[in-house]
C-alpha atoms as a PDB file:
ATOM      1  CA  UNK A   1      32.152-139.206  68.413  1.00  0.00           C
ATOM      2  CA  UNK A   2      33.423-138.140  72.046  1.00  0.00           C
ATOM      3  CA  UNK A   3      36.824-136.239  72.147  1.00  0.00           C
ATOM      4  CA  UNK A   4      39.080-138.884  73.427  1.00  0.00           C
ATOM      5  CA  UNK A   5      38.876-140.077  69.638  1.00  0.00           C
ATOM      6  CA  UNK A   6      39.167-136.946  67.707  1.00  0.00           C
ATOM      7  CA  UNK A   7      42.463-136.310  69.808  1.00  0.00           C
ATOM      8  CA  UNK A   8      43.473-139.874  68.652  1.00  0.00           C
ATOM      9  CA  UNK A   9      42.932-139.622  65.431  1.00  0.00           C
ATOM     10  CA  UNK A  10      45.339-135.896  65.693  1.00  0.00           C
ATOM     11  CA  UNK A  11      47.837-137.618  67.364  1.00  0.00           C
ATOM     12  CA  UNK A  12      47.902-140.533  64.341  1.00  0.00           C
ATOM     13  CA  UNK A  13      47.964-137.977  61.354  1.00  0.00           C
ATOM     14  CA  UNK A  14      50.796-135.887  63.306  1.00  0.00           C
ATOM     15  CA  UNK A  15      52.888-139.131  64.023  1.00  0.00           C
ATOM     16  CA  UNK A  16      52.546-140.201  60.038  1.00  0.00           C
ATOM     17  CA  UNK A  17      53.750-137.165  59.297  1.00  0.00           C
ATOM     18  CA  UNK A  18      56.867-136.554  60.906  1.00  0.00           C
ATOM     19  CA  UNK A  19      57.616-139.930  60.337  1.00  0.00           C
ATOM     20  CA  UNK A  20      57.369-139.131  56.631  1.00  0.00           C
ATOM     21  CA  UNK A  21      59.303-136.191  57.027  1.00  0.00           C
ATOM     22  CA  UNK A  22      62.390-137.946  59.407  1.00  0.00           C
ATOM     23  CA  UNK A  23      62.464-140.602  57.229  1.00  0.00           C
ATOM     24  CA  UNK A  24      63.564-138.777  54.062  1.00  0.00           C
ATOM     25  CA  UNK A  25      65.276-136.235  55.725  1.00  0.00           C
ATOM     26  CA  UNK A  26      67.358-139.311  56.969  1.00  0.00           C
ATOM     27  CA  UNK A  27      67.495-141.043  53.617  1.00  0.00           C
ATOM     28  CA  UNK A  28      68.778-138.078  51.987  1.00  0.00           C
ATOM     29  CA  UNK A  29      71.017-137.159  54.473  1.00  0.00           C
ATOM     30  CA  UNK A  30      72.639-140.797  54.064  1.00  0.00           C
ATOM     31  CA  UNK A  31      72.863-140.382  50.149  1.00  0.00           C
ATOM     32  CA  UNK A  32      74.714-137.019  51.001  1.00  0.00           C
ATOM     33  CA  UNK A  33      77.214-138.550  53.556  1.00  0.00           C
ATOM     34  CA  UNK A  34      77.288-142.048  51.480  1.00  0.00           C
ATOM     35  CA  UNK A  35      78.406-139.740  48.955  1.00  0.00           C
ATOM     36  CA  UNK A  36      80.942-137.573  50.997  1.00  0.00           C
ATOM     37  CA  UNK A  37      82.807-140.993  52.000  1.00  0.00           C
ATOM     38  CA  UNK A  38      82.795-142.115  48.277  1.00  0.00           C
ATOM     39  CA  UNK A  39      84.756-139.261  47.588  1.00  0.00           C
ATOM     40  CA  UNK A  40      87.984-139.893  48.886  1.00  0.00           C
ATOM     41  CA  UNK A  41      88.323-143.544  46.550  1.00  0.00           C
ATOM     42  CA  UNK A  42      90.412-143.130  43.127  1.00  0.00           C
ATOM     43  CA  UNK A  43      87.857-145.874  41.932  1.00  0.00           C
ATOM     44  CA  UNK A  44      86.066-145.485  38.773  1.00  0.00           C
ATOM     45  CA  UNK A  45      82.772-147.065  39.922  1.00  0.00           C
ATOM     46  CA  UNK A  46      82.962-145.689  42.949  1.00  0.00           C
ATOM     47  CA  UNK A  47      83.372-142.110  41.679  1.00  0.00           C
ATOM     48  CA  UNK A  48      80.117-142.352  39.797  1.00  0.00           C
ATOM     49  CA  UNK A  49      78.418-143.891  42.663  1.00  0.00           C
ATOM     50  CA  UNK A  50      79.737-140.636  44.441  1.00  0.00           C
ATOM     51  CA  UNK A  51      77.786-138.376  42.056  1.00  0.00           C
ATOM     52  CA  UNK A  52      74.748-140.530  41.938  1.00  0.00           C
ATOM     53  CA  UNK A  53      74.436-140.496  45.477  1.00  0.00           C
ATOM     54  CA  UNK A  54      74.784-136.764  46.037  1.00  0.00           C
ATOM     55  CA  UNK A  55      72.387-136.099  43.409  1.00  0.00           C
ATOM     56  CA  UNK A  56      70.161-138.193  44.652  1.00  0.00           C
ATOM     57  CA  UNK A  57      70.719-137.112  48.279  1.00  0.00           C
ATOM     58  CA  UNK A  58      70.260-133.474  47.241  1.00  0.00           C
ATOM     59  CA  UNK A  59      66.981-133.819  45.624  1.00  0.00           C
ATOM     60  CA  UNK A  60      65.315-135.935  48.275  1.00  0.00           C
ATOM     61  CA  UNK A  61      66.590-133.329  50.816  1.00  0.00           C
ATOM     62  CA  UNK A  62      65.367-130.419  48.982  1.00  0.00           C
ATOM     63  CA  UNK A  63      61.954-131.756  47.903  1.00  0.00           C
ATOM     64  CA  UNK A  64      61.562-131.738  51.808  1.00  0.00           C
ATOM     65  CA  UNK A  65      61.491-127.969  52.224  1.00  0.00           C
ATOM     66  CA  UNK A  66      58.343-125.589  52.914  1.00  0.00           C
ATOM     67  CA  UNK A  67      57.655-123.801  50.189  1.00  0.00           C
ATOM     68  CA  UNK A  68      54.603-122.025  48.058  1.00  0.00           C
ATOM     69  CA  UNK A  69      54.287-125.108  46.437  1.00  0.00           C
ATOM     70  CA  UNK A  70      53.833-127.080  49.637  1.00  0.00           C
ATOM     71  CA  UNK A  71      51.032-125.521  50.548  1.00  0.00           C
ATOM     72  CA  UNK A  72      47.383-126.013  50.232  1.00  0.00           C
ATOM     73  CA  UNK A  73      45.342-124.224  47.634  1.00  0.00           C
ATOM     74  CA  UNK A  74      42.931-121.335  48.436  1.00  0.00           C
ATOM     75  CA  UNK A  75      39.233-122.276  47.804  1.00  0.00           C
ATOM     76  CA  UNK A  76      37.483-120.024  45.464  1.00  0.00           C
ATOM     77  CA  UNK A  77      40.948-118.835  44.054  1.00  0.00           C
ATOM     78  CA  UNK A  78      41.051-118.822  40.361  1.00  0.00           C
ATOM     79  CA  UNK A  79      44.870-118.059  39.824  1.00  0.00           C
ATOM     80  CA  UNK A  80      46.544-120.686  38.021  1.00  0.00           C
ATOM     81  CA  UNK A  81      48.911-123.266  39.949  1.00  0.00           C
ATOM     82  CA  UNK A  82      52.459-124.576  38.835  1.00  0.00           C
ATOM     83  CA  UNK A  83      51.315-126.936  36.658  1.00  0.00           C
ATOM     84  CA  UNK A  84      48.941-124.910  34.763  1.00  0.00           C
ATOM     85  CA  UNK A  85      46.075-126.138  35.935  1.00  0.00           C
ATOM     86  CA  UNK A  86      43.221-123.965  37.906  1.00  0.00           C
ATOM     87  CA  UNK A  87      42.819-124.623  41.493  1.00  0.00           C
ATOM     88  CA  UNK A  88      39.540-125.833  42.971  1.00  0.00           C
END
C-alpha cells in the first residue's frame, strides 16, 4: 500500500462525511424555514403543514449535534450504553 492511497482513501471518508453532515443540516434547515413561511397563511392545511415541518426540521437538526451519544465506545469498558446494552 504506498501513501498516496492511504491519503486517498482519508480524503474519501472525510468528503462522505461532511457531505452527510451539510446535507441534513440543509434539509433541516429547509423544514425550519419551509415552516417559518407557512406561518404567516390563515390556511387550515397549510397550518398543519407548518407544524409538521418544524417538527420535522427540529429533529433532523438536532439529531445532528455532538454529543455522548455520538461518540464511539471505549474498548474494554463494561458500563452500560443508552440502550441498555453492554459495550464491546
Amino acid at each position: 500500500m504506498s501513501l498516496l492511497w492511504l491519503v486517498w482513501r482519508a480524503l474519501i471518508a472525510i468528503t462522505l462525511m461532511l457531505g452527510y453532515y451539510v446535507l441534513g443540516i440543509t434539509l433541516g434547515g429547509g423544514l425550519i424555514y419551509l415552516s417559518y413561511y407557512l406561518f404567516s397563511f390563515d390556511d387550515i392545511f397549510l397550518r398543519g403543514l407548518f407544524y409538521v415541518c418544524s417538527c420535522a426540521g427540529t429533529v433532523i437538526c438536532s439529531r445532528y449535534r455532538a454529543g455522548t451519544d455520538s461518540m464511539p465506545p471505549v474498548r474494554g469498558s463494561s458500563q452500560r450504553s443508552s440502550r441498555g446494552y453492554l459495550k464491546p
